[in-house]
N, C-alpha and C. Protein backbone atom coordinates (compact mmCIF):
# COMPACT_ATOMS: atom_id res chain seq x y z
N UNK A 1 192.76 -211.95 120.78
CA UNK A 1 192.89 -212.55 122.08
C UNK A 1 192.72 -214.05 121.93
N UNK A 2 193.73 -215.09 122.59
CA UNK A 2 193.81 -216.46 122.69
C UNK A 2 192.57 -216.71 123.36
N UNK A 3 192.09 -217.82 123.33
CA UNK A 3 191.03 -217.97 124.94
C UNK A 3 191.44 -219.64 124.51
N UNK A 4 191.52 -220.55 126.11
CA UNK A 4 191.78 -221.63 126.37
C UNK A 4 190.87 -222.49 126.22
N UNK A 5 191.53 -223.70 127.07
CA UNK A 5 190.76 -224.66 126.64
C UNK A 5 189.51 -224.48 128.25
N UNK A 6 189.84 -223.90 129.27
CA UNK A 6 189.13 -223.79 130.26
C UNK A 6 188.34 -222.62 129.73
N UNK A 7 188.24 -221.56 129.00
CA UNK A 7 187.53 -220.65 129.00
C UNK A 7 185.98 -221.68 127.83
N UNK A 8 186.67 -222.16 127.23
CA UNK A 8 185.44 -223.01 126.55
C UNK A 8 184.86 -224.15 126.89
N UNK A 9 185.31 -224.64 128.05
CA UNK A 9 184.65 -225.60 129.07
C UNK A 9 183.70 -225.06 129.94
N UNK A 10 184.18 -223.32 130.40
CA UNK A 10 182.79 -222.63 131.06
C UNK A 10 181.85 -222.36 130.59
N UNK A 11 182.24 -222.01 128.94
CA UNK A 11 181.04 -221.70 127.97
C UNK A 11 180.54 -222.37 127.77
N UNK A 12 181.16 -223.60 127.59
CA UNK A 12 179.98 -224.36 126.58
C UNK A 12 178.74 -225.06 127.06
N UNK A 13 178.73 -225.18 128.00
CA UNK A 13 177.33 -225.66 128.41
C UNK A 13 176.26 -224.31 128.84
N UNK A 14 176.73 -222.73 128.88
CA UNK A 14 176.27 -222.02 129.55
C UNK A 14 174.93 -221.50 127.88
N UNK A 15 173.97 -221.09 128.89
CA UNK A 15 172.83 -220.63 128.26
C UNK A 15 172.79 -218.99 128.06
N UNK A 16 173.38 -218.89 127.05
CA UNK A 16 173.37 -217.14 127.03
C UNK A 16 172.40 -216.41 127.06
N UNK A 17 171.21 -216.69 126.52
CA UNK A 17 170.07 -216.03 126.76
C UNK A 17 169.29 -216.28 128.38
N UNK A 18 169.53 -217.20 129.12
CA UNK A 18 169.26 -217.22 130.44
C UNK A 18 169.97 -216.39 131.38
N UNK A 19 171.35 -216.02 130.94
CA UNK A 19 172.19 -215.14 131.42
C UNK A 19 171.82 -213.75 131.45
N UNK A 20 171.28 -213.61 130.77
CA UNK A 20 171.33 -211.85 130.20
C UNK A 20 169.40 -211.88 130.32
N UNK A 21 168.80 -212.54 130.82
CA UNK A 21 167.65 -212.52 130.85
C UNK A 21 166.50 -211.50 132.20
N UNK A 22 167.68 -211.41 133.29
CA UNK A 22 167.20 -210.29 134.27
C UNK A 22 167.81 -208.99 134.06
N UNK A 23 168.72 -208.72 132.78
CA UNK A 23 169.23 -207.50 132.80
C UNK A 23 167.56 -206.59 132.28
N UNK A 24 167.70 -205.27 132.88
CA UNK A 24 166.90 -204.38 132.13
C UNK A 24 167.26 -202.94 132.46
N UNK A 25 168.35 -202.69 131.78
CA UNK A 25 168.95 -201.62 131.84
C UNK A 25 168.81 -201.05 129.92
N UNK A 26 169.96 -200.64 129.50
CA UNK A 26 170.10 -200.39 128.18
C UNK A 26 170.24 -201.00 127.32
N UNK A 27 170.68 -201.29 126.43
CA UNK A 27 171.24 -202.65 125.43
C UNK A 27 171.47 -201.88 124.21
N UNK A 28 172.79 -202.47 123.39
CA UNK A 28 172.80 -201.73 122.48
C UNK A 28 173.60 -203.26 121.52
N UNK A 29 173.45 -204.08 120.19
CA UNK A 29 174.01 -204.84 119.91
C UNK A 29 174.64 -204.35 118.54
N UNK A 30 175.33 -205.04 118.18
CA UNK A 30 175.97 -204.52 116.90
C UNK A 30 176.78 -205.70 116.68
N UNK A 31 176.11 -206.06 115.20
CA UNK A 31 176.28 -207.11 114.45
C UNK A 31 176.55 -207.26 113.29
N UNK A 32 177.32 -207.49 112.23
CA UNK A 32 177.87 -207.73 111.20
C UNK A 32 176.99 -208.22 110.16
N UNK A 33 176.33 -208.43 109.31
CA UNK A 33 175.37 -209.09 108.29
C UNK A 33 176.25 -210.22 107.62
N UNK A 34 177.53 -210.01 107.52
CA UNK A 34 178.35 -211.10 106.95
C UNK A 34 179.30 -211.35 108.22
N UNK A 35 178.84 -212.00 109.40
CA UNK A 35 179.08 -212.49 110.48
C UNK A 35 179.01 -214.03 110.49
N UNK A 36 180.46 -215.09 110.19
CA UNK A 36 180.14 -216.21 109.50
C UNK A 36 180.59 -217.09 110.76
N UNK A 37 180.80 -216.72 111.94
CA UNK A 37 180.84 -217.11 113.18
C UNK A 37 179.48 -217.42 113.93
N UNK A 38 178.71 -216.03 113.70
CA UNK A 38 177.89 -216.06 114.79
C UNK A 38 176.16 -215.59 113.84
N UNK A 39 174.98 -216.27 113.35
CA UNK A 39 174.34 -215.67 112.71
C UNK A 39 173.68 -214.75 113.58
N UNK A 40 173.38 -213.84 112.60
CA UNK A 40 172.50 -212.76 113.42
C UNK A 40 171.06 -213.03 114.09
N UNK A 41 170.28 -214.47 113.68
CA UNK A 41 169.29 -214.50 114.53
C UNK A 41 169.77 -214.81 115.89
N UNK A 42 170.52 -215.16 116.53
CA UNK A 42 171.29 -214.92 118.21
C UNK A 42 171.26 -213.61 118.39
N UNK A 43 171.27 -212.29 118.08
CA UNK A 43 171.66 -211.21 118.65
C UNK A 43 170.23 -210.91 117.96
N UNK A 44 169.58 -211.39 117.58
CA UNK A 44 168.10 -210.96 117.21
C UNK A 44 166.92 -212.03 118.21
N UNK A 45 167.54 -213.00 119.16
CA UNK A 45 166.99 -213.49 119.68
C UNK A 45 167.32 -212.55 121.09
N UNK A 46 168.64 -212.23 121.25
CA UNK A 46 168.92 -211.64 121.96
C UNK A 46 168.02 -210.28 122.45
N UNK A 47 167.83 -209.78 121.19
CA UNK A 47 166.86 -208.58 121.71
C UNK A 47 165.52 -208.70 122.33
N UNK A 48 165.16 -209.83 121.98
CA UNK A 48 163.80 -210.34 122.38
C UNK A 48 163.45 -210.77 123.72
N UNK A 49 164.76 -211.33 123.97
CA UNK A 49 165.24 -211.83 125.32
C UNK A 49 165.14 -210.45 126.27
N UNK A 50 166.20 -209.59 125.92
CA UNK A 50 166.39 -208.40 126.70
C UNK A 50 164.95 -207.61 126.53
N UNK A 51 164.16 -207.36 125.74
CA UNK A 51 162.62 -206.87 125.58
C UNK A 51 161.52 -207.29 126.01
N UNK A 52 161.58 -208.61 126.43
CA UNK A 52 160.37 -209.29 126.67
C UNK A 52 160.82 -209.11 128.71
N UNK A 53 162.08 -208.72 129.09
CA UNK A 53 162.16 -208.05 130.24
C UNK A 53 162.35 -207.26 130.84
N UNK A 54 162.31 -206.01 130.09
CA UNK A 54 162.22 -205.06 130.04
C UNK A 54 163.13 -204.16 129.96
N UNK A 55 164.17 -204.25 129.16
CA UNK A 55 165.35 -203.76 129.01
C UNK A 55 165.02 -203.02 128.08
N UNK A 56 165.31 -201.66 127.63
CA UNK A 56 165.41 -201.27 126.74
C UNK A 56 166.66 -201.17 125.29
N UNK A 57 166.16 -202.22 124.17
CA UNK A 57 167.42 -203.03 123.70
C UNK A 57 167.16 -202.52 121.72
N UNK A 58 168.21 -202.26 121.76
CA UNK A 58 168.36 -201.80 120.11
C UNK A 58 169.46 -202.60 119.28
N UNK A 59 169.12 -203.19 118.07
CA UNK A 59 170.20 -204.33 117.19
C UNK A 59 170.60 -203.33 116.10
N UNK A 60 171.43 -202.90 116.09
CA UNK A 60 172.18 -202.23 114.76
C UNK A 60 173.20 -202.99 113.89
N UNK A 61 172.82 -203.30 112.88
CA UNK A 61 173.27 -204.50 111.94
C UNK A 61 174.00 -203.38 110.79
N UNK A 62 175.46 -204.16 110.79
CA UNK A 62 176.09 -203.24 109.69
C UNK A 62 176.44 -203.98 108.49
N UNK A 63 176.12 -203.53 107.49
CA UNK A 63 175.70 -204.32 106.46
C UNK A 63 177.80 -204.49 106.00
N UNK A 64 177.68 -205.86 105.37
CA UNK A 64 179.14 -206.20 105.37
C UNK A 64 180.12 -206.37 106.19
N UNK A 65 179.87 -206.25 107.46
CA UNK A 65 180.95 -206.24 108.10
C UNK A 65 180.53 -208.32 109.06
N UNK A 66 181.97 -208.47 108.85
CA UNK A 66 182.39 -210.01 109.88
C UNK A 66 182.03 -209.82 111.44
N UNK A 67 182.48 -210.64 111.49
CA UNK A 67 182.32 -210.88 113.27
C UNK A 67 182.84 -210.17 114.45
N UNK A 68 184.25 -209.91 114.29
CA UNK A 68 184.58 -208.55 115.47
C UNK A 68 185.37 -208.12 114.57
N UNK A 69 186.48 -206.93 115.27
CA UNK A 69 187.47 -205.78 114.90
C UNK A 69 186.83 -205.64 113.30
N UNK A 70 185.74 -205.02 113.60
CA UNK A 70 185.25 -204.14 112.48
C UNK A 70 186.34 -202.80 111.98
N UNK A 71 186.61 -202.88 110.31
CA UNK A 71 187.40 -201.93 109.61
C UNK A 71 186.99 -200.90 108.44
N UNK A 72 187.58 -199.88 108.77
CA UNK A 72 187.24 -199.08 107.63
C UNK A 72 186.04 -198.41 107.70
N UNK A 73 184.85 -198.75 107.13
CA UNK A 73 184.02 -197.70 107.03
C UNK A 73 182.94 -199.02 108.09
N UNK A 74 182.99 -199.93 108.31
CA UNK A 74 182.51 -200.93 109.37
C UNK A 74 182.38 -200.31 110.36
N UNK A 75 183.65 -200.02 110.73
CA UNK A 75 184.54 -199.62 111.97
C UNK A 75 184.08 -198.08 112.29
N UNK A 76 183.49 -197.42 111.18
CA UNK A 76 183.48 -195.99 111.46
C UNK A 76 181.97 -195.90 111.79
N UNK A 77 180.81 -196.43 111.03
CA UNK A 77 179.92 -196.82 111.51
C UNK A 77 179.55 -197.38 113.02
N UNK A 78 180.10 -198.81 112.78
CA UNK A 78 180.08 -199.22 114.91
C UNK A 78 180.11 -198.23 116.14
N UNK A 79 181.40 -197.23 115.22
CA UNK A 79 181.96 -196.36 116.79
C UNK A 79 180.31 -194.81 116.52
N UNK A 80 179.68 -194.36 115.61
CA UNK A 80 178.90 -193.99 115.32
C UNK A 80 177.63 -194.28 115.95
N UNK A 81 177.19 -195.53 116.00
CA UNK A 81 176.15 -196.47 116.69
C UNK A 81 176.52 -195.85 117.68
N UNK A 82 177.61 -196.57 117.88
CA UNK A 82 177.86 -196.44 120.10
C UNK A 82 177.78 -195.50 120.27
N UNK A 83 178.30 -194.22 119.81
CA UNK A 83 178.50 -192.86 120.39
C UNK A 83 176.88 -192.14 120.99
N UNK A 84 176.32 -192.76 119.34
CA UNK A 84 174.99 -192.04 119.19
C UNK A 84 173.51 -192.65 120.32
N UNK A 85 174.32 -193.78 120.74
CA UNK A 85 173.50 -194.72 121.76
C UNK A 85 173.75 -193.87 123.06
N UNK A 86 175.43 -193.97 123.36
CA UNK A 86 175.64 -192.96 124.63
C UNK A 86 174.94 -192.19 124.91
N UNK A 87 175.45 -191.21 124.02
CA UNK A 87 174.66 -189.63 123.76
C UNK A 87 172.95 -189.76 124.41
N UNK A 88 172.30 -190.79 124.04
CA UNK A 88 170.90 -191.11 124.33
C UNK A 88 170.94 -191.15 125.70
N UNK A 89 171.81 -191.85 126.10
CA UNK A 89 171.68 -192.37 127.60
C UNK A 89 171.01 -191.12 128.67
């Protein structure tokens, strides 16, 4: 997916962890270990964020896999996580 030059003018000043800071529902993250976009302490700050308000929040880190459209055995794992998160619900 393209994203513009307006979609990164809304972002960029926005505080993601202030955003997601009254959720307290479920949480489920899933993150790449060789994620060369985004390091994993953000989605590990993230949990802290969502925990310290009471969300109930789980980080499942897949070892080798990049930043999105996880493949192959990445990919088979991720959909694994999620399913097995559902299933919890």
């Amino acid at each position: 997916m393209k994203l513009g030059r307006r979609y990164a003018a809304d972002v960029q000043d926005m505080d993601a962890y202030k955003e997601i800071k009254g959720y307290t529902g479920n949480v489920l993250i899933v993150h790449g270990d060789a994620d060369n976009l985004v390091n994993i302490s953000g989605s590990e700050r993230a949990l802290s964020v969502y925990e310290e308000n009471g969300a109930s929040a789980k980080l499942v880190t897949i070892s080798g896999a990049g930043h999105i459209f996880f493949n192959g055995k990445h990919r088979e794992q991720a959909i694994s996580d999620i399913l097995r998160f559902l299933k919890a619900e």
